[in-house]
Protein backbone atom coordinates (compact mmCIF):
# COMPACT_ATOMS: atom_id res chain seq x y z
CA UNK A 1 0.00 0.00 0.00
CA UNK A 2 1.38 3.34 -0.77
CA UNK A 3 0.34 6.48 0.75
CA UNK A 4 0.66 9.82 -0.60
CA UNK A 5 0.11 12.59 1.41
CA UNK A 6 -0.31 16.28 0.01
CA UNK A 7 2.37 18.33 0.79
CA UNK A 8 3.03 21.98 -0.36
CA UNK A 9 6.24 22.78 -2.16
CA UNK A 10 8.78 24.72 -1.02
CA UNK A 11 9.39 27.86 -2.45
CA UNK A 12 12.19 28.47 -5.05
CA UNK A 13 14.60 31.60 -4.81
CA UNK A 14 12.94 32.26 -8.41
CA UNK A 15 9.99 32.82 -6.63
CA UNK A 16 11.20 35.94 -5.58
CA UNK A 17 13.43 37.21 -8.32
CA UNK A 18 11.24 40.57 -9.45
CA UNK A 19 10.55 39.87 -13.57
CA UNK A 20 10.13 43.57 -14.63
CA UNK A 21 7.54 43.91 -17.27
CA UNK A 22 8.70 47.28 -18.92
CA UNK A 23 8.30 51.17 -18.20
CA UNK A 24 6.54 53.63 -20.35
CA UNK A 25 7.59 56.70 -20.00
CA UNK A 26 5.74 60.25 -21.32
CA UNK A 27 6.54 64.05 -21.51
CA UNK A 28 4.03 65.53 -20.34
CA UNK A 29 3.39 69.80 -20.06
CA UNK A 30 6.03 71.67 -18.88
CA UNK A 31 8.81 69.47 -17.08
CA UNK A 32 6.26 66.92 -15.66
CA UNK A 33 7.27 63.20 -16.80
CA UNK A 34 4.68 60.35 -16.38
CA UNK A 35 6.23 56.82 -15.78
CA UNK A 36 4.45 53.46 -16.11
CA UNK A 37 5.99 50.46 -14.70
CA UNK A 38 4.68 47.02 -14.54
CA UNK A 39 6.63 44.26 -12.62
CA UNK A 40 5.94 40.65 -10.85
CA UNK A 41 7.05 38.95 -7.93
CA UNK A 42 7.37 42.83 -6.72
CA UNK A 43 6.59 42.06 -2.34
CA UNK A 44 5.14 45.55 -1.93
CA UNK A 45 4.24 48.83 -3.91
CA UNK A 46 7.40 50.00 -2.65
CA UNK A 47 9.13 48.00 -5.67
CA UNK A 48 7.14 48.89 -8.35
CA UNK A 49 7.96 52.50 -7.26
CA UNK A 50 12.08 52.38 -7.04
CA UNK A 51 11.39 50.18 -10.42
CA UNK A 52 9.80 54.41 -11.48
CA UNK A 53 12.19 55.97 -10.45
CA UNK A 54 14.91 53.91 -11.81
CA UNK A 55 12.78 54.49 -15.40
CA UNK A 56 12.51 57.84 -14.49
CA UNK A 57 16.33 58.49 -13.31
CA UNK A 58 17.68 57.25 -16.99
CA UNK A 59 15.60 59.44 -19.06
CA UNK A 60 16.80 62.47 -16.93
CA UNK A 61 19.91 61.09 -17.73
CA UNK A 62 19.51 61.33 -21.32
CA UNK A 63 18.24 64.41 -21.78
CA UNK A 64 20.95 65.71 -18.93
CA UNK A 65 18.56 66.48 -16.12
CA UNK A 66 19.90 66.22 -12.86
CA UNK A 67 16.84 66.15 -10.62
CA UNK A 68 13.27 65.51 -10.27
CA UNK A 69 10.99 65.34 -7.42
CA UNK A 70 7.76 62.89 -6.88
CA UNK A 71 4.67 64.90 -7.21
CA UNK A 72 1.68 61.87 -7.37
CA UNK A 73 1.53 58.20 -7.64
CA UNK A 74 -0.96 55.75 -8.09
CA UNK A 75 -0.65 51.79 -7.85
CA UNK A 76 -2.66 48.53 -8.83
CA UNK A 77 -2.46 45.02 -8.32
CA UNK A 78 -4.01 42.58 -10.05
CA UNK A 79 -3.42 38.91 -10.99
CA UNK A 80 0.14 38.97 -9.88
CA UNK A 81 0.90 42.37 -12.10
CA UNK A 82 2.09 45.33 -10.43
CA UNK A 83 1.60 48.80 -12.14
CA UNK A 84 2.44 52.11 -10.72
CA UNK A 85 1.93 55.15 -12.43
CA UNK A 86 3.85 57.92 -11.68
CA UNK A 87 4.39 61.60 -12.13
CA UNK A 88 7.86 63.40 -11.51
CA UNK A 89 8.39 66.99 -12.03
CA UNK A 90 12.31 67.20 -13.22
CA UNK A 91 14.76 70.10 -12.70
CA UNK A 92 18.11 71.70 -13.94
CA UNK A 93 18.21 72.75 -10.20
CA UNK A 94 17.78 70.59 -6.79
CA UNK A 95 14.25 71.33 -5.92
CA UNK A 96 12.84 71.08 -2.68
CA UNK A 97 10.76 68.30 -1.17
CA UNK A 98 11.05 65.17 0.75
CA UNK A 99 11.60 63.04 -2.37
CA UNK A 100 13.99 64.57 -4.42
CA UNK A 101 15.80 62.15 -7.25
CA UNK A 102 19.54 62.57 -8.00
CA UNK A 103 19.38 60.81 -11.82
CA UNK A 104 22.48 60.13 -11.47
CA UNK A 105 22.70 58.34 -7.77
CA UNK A 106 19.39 56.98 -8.40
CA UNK A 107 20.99 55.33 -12.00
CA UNK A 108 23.58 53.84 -9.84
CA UNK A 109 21.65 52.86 -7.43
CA UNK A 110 19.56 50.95 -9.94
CA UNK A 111 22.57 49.30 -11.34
CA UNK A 112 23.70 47.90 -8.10
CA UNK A 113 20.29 46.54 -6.82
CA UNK A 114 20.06 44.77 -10.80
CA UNK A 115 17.08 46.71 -11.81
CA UNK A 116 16.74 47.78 -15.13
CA UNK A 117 16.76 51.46 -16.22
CA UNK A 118 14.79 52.05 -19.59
């Protein structure tokens, strides 16, 4: 006789491993810059976000702006799919506020944690 009992499987570490999806990123009026980042695996909204502003951070990059600073965010789940969407207004100068992006910190940053910049 041989007994089988249902038992859950273990996690893998692939389980974990973020798969980013892609970021769409838009000019908007003015300096404001709209980014839309999708991602799995992400454990909290948190991750979707720094996956942003990693998007966000490249573009200033390429079009040599140094800064930018968070001005609205909004984030969904659903069926595993994370998707923030996310406006930055970006500046030659460091602007004020509690969130302030340094493109190229922020780039590095990105680099060193493995997540893609656009």
């Amino acid at each position: 006789m041989i007994l089988a009992a249902c038992t859950e499987q273990a996690p893998l570490a692939s389980d974990f491993v973020p798969d980013y999806l892609g970021a769409d990123i838009r000019q908007l009026a003015g300096d404001l810059v709209q980014v839309e980042a999708r991602m799995t695996k992400a454990g909290t909204a948190a991750n979707v976000f720094e996956y942003a502003d990693c998007a966000v951070a490249s573009f200033m990059q390429q079009d040599a702006v140094p800064y930018a600073r968070y001005v609205r965010s909004n984030f969904d789940r659903e069926g595993g799919v994370w998707a923030a969407d996310v406006v930055y207004i970006t500046s030659s100068e460091r602007p004020r506020g509690i969130r302030v992006i340094d493109a190229a910190a922020v780039t590095a940053h990105c680099r060193q944690k493995r997540i893609p910049t656009v």
